[in-house]
Protein backbone atom coordinates (compact mmCIF):
# COMPACT_ATOMS: atom_id res chain seq x y z
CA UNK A 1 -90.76 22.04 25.48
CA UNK A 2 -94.59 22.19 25.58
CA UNK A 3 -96.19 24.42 23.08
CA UNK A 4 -98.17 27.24 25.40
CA UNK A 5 -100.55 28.10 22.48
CA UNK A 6 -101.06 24.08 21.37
CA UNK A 7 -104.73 22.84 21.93
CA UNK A 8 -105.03 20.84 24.91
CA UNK A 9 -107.32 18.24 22.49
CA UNK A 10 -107.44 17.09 19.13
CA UNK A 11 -110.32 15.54 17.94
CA UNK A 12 -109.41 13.47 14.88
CA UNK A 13 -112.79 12.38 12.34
CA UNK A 14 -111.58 10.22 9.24
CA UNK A 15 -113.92 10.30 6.35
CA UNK A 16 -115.07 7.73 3.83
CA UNK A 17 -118.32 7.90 1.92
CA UNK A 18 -120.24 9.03 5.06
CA UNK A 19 -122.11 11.88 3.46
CA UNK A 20 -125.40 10.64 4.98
CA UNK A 21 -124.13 10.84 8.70
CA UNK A 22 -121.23 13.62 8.73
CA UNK A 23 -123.44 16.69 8.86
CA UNK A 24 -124.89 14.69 12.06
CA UNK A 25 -121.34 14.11 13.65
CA UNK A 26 -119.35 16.90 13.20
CA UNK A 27 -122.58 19.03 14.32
CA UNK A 28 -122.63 16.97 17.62
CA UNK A 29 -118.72 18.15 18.53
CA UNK A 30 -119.52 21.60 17.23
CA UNK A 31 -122.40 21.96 19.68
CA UNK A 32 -120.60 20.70 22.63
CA UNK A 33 -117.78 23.15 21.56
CA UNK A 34 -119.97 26.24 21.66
CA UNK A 35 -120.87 25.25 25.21
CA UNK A 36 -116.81 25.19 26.61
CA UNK A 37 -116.39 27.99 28.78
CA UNK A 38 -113.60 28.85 26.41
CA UNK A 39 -116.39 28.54 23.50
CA UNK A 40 -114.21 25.12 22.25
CA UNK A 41 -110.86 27.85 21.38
CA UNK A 42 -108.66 24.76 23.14
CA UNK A 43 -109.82 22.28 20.98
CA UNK A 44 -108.59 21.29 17.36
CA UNK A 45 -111.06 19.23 14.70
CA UNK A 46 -108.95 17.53 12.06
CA UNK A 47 -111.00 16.09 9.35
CA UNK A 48 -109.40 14.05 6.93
CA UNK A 49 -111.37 12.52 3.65
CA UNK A 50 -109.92 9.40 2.42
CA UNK A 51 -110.36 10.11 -1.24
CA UNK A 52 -114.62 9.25 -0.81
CA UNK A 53 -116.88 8.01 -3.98
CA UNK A 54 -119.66 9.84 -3.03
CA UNK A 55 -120.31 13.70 -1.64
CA UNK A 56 -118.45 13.28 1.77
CA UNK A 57 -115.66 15.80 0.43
CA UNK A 58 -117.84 18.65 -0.34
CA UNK A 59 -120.00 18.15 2.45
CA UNK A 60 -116.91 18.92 4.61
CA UNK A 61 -116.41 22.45 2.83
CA UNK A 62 -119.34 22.94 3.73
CA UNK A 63 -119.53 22.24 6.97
CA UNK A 64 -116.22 24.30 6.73
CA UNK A 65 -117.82 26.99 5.72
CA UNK A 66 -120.45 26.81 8.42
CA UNK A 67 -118.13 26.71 11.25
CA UNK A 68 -114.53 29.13 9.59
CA UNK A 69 -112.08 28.22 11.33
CA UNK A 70 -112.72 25.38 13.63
CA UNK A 71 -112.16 22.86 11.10
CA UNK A 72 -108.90 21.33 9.65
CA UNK A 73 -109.75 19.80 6.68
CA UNK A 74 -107.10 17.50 4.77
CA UNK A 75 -107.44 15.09 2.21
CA UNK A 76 -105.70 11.84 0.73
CA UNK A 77 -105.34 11.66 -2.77
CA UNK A 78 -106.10 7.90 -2.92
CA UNK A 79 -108.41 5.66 -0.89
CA UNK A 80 -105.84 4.29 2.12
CA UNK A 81 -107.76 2.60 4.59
CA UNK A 82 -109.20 3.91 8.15
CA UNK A 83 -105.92 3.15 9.60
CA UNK A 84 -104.27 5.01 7.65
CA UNK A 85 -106.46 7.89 7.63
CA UNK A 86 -106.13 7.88 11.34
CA UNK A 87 -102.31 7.78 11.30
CA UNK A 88 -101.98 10.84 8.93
CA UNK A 89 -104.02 12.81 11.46
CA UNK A 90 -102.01 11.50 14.73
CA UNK A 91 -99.05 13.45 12.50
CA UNK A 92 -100.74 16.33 12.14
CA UNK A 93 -102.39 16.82 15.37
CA UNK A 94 -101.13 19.19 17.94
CA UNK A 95 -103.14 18.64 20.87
CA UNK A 96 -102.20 17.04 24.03
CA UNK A 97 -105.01 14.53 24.15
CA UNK A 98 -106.07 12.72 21.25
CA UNK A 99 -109.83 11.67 20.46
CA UNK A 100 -110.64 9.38 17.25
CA UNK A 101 -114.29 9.82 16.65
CA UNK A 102 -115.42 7.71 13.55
CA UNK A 103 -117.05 9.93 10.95
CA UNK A 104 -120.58 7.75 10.95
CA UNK A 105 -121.06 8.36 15.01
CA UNK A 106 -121.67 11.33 17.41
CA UNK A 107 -120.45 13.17 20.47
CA UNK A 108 -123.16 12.68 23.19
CA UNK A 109 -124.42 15.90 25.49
CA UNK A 110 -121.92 16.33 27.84
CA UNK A 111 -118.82 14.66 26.57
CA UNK A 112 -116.60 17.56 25.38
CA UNK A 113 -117.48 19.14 29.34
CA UNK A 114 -117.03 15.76 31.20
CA UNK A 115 -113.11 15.51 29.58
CA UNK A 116 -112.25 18.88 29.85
CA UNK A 117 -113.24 18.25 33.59
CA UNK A 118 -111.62 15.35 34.02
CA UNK A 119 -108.23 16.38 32.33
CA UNK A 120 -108.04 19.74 34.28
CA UNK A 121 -108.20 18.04 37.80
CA UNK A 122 -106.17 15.35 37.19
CA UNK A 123 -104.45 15.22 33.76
CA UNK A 124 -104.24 10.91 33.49
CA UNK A 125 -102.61 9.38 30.63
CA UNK A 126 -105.87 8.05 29.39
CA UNK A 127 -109.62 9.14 29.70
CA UNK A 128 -112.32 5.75 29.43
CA UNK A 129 -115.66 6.33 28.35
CA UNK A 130 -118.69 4.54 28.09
CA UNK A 131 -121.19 4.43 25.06
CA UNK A 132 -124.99 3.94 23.50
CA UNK A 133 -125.46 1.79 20.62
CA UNK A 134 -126.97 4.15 18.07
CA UNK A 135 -129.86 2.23 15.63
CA UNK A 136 -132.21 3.92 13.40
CA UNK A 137 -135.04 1.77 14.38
CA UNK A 138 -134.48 0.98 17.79
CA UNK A 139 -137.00 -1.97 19.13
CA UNK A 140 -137.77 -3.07 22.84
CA UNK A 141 -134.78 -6.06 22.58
CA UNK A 142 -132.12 -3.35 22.06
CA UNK A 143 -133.44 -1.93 25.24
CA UNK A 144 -133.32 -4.88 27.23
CA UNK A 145 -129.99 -5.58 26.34
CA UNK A 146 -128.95 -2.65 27.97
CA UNK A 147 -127.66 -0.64 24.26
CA UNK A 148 -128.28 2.74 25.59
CA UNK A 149 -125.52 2.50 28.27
CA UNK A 150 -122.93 -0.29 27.24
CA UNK A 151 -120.05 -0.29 29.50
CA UNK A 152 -116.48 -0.45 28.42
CA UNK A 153 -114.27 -1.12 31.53
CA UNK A 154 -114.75 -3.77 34.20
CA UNK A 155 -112.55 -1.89 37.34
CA UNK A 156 -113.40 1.17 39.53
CA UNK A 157 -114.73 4.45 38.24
CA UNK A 158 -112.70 7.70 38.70
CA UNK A 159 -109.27 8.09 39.08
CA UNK A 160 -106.66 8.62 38.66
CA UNK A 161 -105.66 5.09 39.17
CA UNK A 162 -101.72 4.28 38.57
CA UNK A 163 -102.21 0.58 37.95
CA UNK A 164 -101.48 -0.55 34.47
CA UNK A 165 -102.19 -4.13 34.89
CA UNK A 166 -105.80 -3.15 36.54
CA UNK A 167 -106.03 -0.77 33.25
CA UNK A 168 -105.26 -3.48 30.70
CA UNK A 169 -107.19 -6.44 32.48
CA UNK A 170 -110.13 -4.33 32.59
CA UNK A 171 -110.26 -3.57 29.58
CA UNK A 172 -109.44 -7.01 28.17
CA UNK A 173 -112.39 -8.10 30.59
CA UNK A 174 -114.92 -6.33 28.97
CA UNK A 175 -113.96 -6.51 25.01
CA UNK A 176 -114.43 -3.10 24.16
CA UNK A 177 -110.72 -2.22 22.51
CA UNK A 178 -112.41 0.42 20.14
CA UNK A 179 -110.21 3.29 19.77
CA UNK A 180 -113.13 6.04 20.33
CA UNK A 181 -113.99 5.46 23.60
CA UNK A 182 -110.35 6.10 24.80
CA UNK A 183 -108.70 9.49 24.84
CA UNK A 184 -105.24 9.16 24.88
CA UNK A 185 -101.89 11.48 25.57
CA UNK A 186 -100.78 12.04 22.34
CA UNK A 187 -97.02 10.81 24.36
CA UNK A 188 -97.92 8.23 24.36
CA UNK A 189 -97.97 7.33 20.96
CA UNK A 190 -94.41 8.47 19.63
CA UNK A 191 -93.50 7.92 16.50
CA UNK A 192 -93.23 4.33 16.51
CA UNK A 193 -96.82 3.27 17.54
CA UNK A 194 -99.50 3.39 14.65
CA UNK A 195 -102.89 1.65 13.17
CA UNK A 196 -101.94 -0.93 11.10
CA UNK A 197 -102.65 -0.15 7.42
CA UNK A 198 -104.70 -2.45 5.13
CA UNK A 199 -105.91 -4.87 8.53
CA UNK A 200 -108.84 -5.35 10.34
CA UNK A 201 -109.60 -5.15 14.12
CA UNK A 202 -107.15 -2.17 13.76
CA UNK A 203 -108.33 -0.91 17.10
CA UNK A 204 -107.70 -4.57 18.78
CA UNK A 205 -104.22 -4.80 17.32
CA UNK A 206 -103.16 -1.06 19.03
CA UNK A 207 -105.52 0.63 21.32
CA UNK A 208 -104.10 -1.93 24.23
CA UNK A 209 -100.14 -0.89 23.09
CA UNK A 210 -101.36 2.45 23.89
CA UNK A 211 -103.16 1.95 27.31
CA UNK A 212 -99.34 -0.42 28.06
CA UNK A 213 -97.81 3.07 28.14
CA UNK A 214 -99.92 5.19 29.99
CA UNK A 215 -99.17 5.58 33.86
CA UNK A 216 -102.34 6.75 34.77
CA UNK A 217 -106.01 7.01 33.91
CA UNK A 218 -109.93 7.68 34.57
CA UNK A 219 -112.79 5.70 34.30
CA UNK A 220 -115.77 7.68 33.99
CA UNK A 221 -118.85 5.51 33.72
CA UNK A 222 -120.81 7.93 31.28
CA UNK A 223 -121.97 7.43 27.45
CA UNK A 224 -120.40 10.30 25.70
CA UNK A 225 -120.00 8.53 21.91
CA UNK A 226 -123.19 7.14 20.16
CA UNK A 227 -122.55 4.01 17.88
CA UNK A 228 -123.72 4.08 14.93
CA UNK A 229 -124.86 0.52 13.97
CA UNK A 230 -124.71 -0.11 10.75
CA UNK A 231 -125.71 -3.34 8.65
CA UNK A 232 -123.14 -2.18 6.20
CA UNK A 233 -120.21 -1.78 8.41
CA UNK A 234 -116.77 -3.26 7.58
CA UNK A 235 -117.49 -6.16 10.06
CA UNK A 236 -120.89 -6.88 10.27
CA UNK A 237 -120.27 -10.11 8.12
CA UNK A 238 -117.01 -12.09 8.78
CA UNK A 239 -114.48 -13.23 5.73
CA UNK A 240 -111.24 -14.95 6.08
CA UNK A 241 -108.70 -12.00 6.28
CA UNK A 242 -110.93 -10.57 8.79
CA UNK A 243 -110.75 -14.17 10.84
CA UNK A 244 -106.83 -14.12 10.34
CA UNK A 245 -107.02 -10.52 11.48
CA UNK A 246 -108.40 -10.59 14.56
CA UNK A 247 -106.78 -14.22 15.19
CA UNK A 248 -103.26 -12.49 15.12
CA UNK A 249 -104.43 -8.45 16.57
CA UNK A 250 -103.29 -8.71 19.83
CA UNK A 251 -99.48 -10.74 18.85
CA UNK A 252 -97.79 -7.44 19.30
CA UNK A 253 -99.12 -6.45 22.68
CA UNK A 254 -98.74 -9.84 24.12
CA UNK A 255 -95.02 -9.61 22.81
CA UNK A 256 -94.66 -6.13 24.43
CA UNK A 257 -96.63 -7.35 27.80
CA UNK A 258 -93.36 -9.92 28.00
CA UNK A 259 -90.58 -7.87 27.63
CA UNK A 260 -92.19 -5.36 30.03
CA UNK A 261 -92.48 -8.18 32.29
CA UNK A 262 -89.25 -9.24 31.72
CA UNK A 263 -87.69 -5.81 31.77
CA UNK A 264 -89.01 -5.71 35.56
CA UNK A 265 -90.69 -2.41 34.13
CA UNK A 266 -94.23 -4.43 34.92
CA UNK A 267 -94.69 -6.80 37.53
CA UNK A 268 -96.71 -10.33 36.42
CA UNK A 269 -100.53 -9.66 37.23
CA UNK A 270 -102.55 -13.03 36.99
CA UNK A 271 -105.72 -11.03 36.73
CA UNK A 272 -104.41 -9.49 33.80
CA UNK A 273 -102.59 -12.80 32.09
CA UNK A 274 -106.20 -14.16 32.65
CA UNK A 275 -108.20 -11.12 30.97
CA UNK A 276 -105.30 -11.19 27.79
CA UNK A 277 -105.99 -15.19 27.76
CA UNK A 278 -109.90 -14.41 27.60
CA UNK A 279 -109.99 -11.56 24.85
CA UNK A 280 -107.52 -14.54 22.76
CA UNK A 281 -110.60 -16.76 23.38
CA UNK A 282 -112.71 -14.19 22.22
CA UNK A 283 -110.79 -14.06 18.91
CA UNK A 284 -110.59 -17.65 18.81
CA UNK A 285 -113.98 -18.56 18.76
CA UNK A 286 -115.30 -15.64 16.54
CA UNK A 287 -112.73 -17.08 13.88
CA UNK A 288 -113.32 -20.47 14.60
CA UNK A 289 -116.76 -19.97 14.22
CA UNK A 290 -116.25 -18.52 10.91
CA UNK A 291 -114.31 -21.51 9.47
CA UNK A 292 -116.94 -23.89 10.56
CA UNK A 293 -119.58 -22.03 8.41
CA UNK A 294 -117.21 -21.19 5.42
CA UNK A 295 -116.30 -23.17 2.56
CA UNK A 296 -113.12 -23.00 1.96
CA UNK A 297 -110.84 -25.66 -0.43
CA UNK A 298 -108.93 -28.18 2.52
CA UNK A 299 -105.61 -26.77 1.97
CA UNK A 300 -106.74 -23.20 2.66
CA UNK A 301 -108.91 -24.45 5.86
CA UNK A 302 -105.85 -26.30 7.40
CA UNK A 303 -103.71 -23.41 6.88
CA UNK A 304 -106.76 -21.25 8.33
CA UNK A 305 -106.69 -23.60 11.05
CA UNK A 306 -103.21 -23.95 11.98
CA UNK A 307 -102.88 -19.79 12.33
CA UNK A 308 -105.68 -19.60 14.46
CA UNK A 309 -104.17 -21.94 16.73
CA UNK A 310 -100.35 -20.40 16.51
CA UNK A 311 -102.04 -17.13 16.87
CA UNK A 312 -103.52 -18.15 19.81
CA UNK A 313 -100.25 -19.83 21.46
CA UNK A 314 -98.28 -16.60 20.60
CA UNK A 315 -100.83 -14.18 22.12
CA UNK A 316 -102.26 -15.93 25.12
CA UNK A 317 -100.72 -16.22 28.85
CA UNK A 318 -102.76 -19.38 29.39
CA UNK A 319 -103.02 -22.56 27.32
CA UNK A 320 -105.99 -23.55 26.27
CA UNK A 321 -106.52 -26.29 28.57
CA UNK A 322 -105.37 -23.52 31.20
CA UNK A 323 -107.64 -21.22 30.52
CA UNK A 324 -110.55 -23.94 30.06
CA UNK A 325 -109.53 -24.92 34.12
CA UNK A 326 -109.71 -21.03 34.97
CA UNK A 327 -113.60 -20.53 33.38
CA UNK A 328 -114.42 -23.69 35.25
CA UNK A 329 -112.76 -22.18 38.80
CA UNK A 330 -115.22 -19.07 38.08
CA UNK A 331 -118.14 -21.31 36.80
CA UNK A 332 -118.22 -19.75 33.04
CA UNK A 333 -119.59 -22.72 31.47
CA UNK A 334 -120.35 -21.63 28.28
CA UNK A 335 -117.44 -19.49 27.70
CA UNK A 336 -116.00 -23.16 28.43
CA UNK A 337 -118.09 -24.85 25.99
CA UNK A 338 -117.67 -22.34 23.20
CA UNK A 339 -113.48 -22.72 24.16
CA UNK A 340 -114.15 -26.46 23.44
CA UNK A 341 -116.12 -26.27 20.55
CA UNK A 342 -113.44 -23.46 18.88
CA UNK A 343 -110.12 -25.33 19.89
CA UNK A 344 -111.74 -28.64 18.40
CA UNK A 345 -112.61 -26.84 15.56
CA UNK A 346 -108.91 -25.43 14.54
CA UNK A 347 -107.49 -28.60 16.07
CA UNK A 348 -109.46 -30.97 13.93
């Protein structure tokens, strides 16, 4: 039975030596709060720190103690890991959406209104979002490349739509399988769906399990999360486990696509067996690319090598010879050429 007196969101911020950007974050949702009609009372912050080096932890008492009561502040005694930061807070949260908002971002004007909006007139599933890329020196090529409006979705905007397949193959079209700019049911995440702990490309490997569930959802075309980007972030330089991370993130969802398929629960959708096969390719290449740069002893490459391509075979609808035929139907040369050059790579 639904709680009458649970918040209708939870925003969930995990926390790990950010104390030079927190202030800036958790000010951005506290603002937007103030300006609910209901002054934010239907909205929950959860806070967690993951046991941070630095003076993250008592920057959040104090931001506590700025704002009593509208924070939730928890803690982990060790240092566990963004995923599983995030996972401690999906058990704790009570709200009926969910919101992860990482700790080094912000909440852009607008944001907090536009879901509230969006969830009282039609209540989907799953809210979409767009976002800026957030630099502290930004320089005439980050304009041009279109950074202060980056799109997230390749489909219609509004909603509510009821077509999973159109969901998932938009998304998959466009690459952008970070958790933040999806608000989710928290349904729809049970008790058996979770970040993995200790990998990379968490968001990859369960943001898409997510969207398989939900029956309905908006797109609303609008930048409400700034991205922080960082030259220090965890992948702004590539390493093996990161390669073999992101090679085998989307395994699970292509192994729950087929038994949904199978079940009869989700009819086969070309568009989205092509999208899945793409975002593979995507993975492919940036991991290929990778292990044509690293040195690594020959043993370890082959090995390298061989997952990459098993990963590949176990994730995407398409061969790669298949998909390589579909790029040239649309004209994508070079996502052709860089298909080549990656499958040679791994196959080599």
């Amino acid at each position: 039975m639904k709680d009458a007196d649970a918040p209708w969101l939870s925003i969930l911020v995990p926390v790990y030596d950010v104390q030079d950007y927190l202030a800036e974050c958790i000010g951005s949702v506290m603002e937007q709060l103030a300006q609910l009609p209901d002054g934010g009372a239907g909205v929950e912050v959860l806070v967690l720190d993951d046991a941070s080096t630095d003076g993250s932890r008592a920057l959040m008492d104090a931001l506590a103690a700025r704002w009593p009561g509208r924070l939730a502040l928890m803690h982990h005694a060790r240092n566990q890991g963004l995923s599983a930061a995030r996972n401690t807070m999906i058990g704790a949260a009570r709200g009926e959406y969910l919101w992860f908002l990482d700790s080094d971002d912000k909440l852009l004007p607008g944001a907090l209104a536009g879901l509230q909006a969006a969830v009282r007139r039609h209540a989907p599933d799953a809210v979409l979002c767009d976002f800026a890329v957030w630099r502290e020196r930004p320089r005439l090529k980050h304009r041009l490349r279109g950074e202060a409006h980056r799109a997230t979705f390749a489909g219609p905007a509004g909603g509510p739509f009821h077509d999973r397949a159109a969901l998932l193959a938009g998304l998959f079209m466009t690459g952008q399988l970070h958790a933040w700019s999806k608000i989710t049911r928290r349904a729809l995440w049970g008790a058996d769906l979770r970040f993995p702990p200790g990998r990379y490309f968490e968001d990859m490997a369960t943001m898409p399990l997510a969207l398989l569930r939900a029956r309905s959802h908006c797109y609303l075309p609008e930048p409400w999360v700034a991205y922080r980007q960082r030259g220090s972030s965890i992948l702004a330089t590539m390493t093996l486990p990161k390669a073999l991370d992101q090679s085998q993130a989307l395994g699970a969802f292509a192994q729950a696509l087929r038994a949904a398929e199978a079940a009869g629960d989700m009819p086969a959708h070309a568009d989205l067996h092509f999208a899945l096969a793409h975002q593979c390719a995507r993975s492919l290449t940036g991991a290929a690319r990778f292990l044509e740069r690293a040195a690594l002893p020959v043993a370890e490459r082959e090995a390298a090598a061989r997952r990459l391509r098993d990963d590949f075979a176990a994730a995407s609808p398409l061969a790669a010879e298949a998909l390589l035929r579909a790029y040239a139907r649309r004209g994508w040369w070079l996502r052709a050429h860089r298909l080549r050059r990656a499958w040679s790579t791994v196959s080599a």
